[in-house]
C-alpha atoms as a PDB file:
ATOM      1  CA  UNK A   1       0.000   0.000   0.000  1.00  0.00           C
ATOM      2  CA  UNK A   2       1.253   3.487  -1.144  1.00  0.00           C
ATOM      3  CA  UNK A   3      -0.545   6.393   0.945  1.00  0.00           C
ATOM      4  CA  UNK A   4      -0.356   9.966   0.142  1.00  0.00           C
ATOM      5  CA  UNK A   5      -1.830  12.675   1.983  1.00  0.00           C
ATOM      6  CA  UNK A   6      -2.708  16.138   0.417  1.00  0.00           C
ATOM      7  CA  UNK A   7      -3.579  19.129   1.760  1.00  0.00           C
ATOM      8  CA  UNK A   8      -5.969  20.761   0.590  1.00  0.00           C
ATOM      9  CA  UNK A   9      -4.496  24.835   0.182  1.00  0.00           C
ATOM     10  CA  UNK A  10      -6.451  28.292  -1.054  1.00  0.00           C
ATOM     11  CA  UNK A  11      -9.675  27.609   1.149  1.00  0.00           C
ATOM     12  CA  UNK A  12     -10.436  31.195   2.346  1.00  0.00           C
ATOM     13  CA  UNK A  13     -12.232  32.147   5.690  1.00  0.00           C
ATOM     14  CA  UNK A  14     -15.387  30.607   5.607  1.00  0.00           C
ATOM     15  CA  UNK A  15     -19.068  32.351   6.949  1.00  0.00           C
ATOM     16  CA  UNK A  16     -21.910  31.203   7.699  1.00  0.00           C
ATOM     17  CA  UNK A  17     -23.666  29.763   4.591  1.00  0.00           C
ATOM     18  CA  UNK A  18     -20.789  29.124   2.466  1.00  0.00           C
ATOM     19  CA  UNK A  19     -20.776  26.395  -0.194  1.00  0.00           C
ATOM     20  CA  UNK A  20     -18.216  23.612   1.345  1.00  0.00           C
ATOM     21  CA  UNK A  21     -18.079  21.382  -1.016  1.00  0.00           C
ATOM     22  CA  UNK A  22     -18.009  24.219  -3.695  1.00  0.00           C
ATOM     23  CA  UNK A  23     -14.868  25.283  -1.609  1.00  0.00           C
ATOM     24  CA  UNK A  24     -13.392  22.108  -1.792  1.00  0.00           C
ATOM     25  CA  UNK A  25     -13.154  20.911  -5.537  1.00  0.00           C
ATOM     26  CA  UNK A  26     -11.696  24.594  -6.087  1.00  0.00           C
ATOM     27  CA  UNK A  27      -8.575  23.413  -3.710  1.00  0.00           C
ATOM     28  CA  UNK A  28      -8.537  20.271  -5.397  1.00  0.00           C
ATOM     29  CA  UNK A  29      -8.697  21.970  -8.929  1.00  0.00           C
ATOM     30  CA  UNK A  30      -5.821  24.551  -8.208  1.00  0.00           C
ATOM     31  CA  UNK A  31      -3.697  21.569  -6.839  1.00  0.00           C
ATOM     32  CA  UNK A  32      -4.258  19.277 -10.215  1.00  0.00           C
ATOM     33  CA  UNK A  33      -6.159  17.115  -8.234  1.00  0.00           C
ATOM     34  CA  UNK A  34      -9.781  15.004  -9.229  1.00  0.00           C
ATOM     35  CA  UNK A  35     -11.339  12.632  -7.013  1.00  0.00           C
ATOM     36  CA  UNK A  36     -11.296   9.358  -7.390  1.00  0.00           C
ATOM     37  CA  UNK A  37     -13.265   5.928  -6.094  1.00  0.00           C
ATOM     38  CA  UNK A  38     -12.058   5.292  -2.656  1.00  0.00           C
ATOM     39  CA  UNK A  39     -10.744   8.791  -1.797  1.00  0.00           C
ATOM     40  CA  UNK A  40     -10.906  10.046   1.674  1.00  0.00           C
ATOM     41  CA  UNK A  41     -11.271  13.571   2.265  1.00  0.00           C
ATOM     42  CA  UNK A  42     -10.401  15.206   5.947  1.00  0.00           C
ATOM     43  CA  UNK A  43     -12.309  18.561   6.828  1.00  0.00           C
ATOM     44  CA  UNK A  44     -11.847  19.942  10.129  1.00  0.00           C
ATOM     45  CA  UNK A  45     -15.330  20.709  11.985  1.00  0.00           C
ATOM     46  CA  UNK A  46     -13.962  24.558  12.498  1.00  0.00           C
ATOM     47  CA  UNK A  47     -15.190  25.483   8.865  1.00  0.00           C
ATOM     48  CA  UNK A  48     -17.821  22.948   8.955  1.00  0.00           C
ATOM     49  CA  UNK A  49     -19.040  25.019  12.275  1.00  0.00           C
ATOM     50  CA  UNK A  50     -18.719  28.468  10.963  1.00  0.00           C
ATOM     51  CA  UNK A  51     -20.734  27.569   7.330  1.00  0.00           C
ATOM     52  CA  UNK A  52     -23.316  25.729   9.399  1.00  0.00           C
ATOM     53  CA  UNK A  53     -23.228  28.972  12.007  1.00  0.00           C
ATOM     54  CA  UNK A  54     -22.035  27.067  15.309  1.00  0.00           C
ATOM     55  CA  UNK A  55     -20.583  30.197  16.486  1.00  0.00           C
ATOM     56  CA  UNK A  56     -21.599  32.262  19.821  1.00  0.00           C
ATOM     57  CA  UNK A  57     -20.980  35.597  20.379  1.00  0.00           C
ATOM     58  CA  UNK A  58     -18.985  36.225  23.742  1.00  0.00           C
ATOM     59  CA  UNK A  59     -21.762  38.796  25.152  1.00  0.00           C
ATOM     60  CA  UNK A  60     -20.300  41.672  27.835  1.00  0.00           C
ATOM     61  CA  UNK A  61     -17.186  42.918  28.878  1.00  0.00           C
ATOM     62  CA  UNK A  62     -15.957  39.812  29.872  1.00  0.00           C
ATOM     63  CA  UNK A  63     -15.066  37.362  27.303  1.00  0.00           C
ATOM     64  CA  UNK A  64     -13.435  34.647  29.469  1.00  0.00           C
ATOM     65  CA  UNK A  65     -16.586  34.475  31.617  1.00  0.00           C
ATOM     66  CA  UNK A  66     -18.812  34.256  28.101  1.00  0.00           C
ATOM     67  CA  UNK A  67     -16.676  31.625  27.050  1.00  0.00           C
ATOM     68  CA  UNK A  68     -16.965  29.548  30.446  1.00  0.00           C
ATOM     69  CA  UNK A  69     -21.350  30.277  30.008  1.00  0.00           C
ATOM     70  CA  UNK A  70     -20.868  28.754  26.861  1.00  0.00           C
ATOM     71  CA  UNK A  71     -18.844  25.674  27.555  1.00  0.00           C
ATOM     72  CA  UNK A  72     -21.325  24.967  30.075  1.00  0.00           C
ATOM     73  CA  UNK A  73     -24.114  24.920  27.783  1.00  0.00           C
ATOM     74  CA  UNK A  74     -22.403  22.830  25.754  1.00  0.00           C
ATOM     75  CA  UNK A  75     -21.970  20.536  28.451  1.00  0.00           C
ATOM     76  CA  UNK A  76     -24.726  17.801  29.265  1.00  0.00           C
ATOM     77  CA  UNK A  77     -21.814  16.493  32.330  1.00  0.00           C
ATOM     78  CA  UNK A  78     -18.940  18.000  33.546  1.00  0.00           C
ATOM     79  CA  UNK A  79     -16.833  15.059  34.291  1.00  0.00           C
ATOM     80  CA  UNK A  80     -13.611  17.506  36.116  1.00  0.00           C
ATOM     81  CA  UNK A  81     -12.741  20.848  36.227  1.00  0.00           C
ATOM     82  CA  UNK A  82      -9.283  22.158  36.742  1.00  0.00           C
ATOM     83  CA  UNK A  83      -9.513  25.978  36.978  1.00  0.00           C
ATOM     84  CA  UNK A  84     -10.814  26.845  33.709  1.00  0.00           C
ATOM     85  CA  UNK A  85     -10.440  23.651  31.939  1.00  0.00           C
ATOM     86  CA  UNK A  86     -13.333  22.054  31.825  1.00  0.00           C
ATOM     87  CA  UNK A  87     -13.866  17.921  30.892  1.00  0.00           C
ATOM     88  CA  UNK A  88     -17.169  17.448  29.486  1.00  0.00           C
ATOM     89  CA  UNK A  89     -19.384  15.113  27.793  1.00  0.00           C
ATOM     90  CA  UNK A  90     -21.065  16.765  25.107  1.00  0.00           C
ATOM     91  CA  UNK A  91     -24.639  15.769  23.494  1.00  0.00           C
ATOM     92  CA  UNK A  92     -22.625  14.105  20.805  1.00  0.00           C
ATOM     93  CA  UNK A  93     -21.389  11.983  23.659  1.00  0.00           C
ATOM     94  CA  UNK A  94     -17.906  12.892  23.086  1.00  0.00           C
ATOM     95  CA  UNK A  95     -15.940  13.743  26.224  1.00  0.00           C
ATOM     96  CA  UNK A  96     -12.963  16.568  25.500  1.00  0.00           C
ATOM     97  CA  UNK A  97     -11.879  19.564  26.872  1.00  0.00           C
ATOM     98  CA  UNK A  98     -14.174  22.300  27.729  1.00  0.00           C
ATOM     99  CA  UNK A  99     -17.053  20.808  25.015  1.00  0.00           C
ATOM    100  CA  UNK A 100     -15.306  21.139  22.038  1.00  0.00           C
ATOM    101  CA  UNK A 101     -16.017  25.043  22.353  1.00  0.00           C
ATOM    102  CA  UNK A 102     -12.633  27.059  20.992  1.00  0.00           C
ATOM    103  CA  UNK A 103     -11.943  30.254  19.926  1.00  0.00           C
ATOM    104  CA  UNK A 104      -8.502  29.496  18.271  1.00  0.00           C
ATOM    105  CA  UNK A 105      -8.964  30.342  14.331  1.00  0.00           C
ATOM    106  CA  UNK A 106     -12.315  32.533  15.047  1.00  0.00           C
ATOM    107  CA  UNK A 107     -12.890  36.086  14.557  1.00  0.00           C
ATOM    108  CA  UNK A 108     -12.233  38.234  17.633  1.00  0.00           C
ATOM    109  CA  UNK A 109     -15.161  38.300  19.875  1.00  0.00           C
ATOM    110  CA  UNK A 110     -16.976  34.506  19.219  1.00  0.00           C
ATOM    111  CA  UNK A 111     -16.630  31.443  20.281  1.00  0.00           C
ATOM    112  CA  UNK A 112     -16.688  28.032  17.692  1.00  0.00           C
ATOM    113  CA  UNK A 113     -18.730  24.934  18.810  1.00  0.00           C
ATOM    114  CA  UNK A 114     -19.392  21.312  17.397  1.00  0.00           C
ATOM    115  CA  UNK A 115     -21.521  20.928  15.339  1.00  0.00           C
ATOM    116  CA  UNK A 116     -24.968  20.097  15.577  1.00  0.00           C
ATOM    117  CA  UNK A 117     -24.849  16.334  14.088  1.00  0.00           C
ATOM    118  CA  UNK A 118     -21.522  16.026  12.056  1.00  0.00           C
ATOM    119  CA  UNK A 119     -22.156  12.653  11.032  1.00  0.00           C
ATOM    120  CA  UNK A 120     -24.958  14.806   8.839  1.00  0.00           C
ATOM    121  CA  UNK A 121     -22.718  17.386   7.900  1.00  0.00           C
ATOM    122  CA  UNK A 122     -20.073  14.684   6.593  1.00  0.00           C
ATOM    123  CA  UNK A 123     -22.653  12.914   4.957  1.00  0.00           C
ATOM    124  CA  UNK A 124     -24.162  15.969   3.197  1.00  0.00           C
ATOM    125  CA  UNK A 125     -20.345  17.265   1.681  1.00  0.00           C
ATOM    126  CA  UNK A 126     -19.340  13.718   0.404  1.00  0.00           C
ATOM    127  CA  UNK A 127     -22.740  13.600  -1.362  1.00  0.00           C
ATOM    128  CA  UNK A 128     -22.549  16.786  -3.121  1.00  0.00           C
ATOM    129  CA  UNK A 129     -18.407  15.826  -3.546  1.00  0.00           C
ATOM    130  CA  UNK A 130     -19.794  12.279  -5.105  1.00  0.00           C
ATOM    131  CA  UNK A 131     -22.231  14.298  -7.446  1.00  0.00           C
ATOM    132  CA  UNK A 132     -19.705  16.683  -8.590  1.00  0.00           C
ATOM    133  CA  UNK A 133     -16.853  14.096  -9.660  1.00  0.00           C
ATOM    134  CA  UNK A 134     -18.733  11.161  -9.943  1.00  0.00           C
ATOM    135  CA  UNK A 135     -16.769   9.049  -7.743  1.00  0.00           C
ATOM    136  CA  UNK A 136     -17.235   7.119  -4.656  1.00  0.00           C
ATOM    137  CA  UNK A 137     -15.631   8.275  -1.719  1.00  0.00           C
ATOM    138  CA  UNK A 138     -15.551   8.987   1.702  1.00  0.00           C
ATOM    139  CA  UNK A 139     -15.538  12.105   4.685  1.00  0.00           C
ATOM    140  CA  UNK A 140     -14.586  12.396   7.626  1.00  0.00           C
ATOM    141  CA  UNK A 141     -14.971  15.563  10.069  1.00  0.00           C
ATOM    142  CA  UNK A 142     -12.347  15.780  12.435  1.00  0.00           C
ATOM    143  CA  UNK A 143     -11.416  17.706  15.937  1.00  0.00           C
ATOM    144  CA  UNK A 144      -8.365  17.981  17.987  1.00  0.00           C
ATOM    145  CA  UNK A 145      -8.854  15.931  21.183  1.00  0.00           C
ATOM    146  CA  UNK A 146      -6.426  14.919  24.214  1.00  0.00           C
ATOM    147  CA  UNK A 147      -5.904  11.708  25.412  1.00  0.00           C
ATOM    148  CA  UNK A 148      -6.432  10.901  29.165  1.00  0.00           C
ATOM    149  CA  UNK A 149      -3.318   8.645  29.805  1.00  0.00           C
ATOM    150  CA  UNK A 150      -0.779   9.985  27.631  1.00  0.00           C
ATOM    151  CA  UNK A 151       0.424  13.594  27.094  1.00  0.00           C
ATOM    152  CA  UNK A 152      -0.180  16.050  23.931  1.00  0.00           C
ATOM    153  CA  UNK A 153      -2.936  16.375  21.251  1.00  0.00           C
ATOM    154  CA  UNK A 154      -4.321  13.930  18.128  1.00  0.00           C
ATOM    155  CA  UNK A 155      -6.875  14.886  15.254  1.00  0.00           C
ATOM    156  CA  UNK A 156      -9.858  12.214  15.978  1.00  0.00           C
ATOM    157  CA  UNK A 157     -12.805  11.611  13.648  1.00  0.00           C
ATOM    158  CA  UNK A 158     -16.215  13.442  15.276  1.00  0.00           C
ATOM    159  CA  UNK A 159     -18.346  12.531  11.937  1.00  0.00           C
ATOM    160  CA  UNK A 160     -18.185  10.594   8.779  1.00  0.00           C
ATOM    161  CA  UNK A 161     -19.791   9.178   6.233  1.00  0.00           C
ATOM    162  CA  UNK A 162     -19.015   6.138   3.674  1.00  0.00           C
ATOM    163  CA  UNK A 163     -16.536   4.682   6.312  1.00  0.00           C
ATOM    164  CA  UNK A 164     -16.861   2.149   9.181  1.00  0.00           C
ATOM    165  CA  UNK A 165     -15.655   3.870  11.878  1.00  0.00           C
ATOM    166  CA  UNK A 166     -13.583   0.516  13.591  1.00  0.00           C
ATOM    167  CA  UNK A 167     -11.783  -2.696  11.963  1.00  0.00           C
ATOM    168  CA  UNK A 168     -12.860  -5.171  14.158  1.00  0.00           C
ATOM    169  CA  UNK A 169     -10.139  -8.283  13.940  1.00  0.00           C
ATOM    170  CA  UNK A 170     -11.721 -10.081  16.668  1.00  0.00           C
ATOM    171  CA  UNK A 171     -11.712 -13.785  15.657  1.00  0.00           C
ATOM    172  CA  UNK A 172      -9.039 -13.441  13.171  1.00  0.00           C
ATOM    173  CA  UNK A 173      -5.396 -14.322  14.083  1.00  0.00           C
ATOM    174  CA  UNK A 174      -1.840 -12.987  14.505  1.00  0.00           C
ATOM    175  CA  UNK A 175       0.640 -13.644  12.365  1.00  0.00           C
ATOM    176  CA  UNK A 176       1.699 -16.137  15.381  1.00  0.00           C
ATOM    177  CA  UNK A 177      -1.819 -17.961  14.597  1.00  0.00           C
ATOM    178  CA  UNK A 178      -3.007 -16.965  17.689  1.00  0.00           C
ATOM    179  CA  UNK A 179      -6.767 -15.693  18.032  1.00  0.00           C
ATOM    180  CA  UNK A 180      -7.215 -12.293  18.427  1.00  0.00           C
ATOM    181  CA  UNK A 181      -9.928 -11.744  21.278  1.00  0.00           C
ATOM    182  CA  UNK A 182     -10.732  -7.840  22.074  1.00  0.00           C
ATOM    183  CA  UNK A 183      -9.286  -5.812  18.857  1.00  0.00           C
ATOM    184  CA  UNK A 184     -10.669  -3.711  17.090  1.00  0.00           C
ATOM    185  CA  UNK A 185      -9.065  -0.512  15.116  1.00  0.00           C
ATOM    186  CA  UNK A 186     -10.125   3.053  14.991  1.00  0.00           C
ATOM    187  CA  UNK A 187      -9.421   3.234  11.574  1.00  0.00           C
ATOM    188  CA  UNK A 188     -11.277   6.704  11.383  1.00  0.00           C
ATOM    189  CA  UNK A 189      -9.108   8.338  14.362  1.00  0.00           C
ATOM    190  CA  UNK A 190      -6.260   7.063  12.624  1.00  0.00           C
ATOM    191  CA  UNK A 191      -7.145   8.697   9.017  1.00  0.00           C
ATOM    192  CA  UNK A 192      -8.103  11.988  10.998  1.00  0.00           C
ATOM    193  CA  UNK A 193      -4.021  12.037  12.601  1.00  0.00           C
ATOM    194  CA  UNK A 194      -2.586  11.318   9.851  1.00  0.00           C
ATOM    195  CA  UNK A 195      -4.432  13.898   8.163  1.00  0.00           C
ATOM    196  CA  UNK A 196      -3.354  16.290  10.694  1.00  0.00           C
ATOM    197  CA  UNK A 197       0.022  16.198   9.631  1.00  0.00           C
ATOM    198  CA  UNK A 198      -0.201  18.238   7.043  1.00  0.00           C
ATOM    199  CA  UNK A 199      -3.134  20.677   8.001  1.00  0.00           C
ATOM    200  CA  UNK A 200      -1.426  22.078  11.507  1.00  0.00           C
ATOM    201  CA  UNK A 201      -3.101  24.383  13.689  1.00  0.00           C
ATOM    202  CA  UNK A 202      -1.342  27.870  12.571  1.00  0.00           C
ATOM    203  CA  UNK A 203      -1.786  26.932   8.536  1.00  0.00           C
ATOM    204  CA  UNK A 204      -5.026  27.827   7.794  1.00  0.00           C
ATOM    205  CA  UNK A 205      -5.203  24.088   5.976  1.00  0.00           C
ATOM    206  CA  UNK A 206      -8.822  23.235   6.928  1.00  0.00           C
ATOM    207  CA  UNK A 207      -8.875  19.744   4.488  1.00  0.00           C
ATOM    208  CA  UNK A 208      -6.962  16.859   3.176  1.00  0.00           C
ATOM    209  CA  UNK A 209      -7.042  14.186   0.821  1.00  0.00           C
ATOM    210  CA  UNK A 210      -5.393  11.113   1.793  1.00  0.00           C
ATOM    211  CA  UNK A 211      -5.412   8.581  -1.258  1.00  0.00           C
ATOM    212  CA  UNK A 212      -4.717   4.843  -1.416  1.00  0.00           C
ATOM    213  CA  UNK A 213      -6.571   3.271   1.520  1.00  0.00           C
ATOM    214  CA  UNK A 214      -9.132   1.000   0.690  1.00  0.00           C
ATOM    215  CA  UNK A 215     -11.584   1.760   3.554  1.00  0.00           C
ATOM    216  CA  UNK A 216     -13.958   3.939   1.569  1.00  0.00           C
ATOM    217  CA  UNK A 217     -17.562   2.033   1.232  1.00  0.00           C
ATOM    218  CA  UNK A 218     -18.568   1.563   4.650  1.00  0.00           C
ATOM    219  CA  UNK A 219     -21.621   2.939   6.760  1.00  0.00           C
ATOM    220  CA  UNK A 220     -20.051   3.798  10.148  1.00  0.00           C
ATOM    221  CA  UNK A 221     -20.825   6.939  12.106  1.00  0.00           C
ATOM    222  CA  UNK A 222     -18.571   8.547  14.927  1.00  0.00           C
ATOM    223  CA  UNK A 223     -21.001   7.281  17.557  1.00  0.00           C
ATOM    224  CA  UNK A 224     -19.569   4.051  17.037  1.00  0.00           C
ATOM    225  CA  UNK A 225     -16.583   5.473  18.710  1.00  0.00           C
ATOM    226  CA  UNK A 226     -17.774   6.459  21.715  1.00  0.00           C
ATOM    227  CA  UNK A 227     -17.117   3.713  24.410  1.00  0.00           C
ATOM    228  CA  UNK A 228     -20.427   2.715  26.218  1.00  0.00           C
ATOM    229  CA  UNK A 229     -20.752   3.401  30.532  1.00  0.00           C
ATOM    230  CA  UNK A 230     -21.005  -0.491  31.235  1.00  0.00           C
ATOM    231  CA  UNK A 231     -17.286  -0.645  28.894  1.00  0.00           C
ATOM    232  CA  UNK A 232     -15.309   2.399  30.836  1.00  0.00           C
ATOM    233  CA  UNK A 233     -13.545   1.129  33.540  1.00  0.00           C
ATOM    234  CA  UNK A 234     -12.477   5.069  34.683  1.00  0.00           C
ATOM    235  CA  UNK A 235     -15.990   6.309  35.608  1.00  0.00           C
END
């Protein structure tokens, strides 16, 4: 297997009501690039957020103390709180840092949140994509999340659409022979890192295409990530 990741460059600030997908094949065109049966394309939810109009206004004089209102709205459980961080579980059913609300890569003065359902959005830009080029591929919406036992960051899937979301190997074997039991792969949270690589936080790269898996096809969405209460050992 030969992988290559591209980003996807020239995608201006985007507003509420923009044309995503429109946004999209222009990158691809000014890069030489069509799509093509089995392509994955990486979108982070920021521009998905801001097109749909996930954005709050921080109200007042006080931004910080908007922000934290917000967060908390966001929030259906606070899990911890550490000063101002915040661990939540959102209505998504994702737990990150303060909600998923951020205000890195927003205008002064608002605040970005998830959005609504971004297994919808995901599914909604890879249809239009599939219309457009006439290929078969596959999106996935991505978010930077932390990880609880291990330090930094990691780009994880929070929607998709014409993807399973895990590779489960249970009942197949090692390459000792030996049965594998409890795996299973989160082949999704895997495409969104690598896709990372190449978009970066400070470079305004919202997308990538990453070309030459074959995982496009499935019908997975990013709730199939989210470990059930009777499975977490940590609660």
């Amino acid at each position: 297997m030969t992988l290559t990741i591209h980003p996807l460059l020239g995608i201006p600030e985007v507003s509420e009501g923009d044309d995503l997908p429109r946004l999209l094949l222009s990158s691809l065109d000014s890069a030489g690039l069509a799509l093509v049966d089995g392509d994955v394309v990486v979108i982070t939810h920021k521009i998905i957020s801001k097109a749909e109009g996930a954005v709050m206004p921080l109200a007042g004089d006080d931004e910080d103390a908007a922000y934290r209102r917000i967060v908390l709205d966001e929030s259906v459980e606070v899990l911890r709180r550490r000063g101002d961080l915040v661990i939540a579980r959102t209505r998504h059913g994702f737990i990150c840092a303060n909600a998923g609300v951020d205000r890195s890569n927003a205008a002064a003065g608002v605040a970005v949140l998830l959005p609504r359902d971004p297994d919808r959005s995901a599914h909604g830009i890879r249809r239009a994509l599939e219309v457009a080029s006439g290929s078969s591929i596959a999106v996935i919406v991505s978010d930077t999340f932390g990880r609880p036992w291990r330090r930094g960051l990691v780009d994880v899937a929070i929607g998709l659409s014409g993807v399973d979301a895990l590779l489960d190997l249970k009942g197949t074997t090692d390459a000792s022979g030996r049965e594998l039991a409890v795996t299973e792969i989160a082949v999704v949270d895997e495409i969104a890192a690598a896709a990372d690589l190449v978009m970066g936080k400070a470079d305004a790269v919202p997308a990538a295409l990453i070309r030459g898996l074959d995982v496009a096809g499935g019908e997975g969405r990013a709730t199939d990530l989210v470990r059930p209460p009777h499975e977490d050992f940590f609660r």
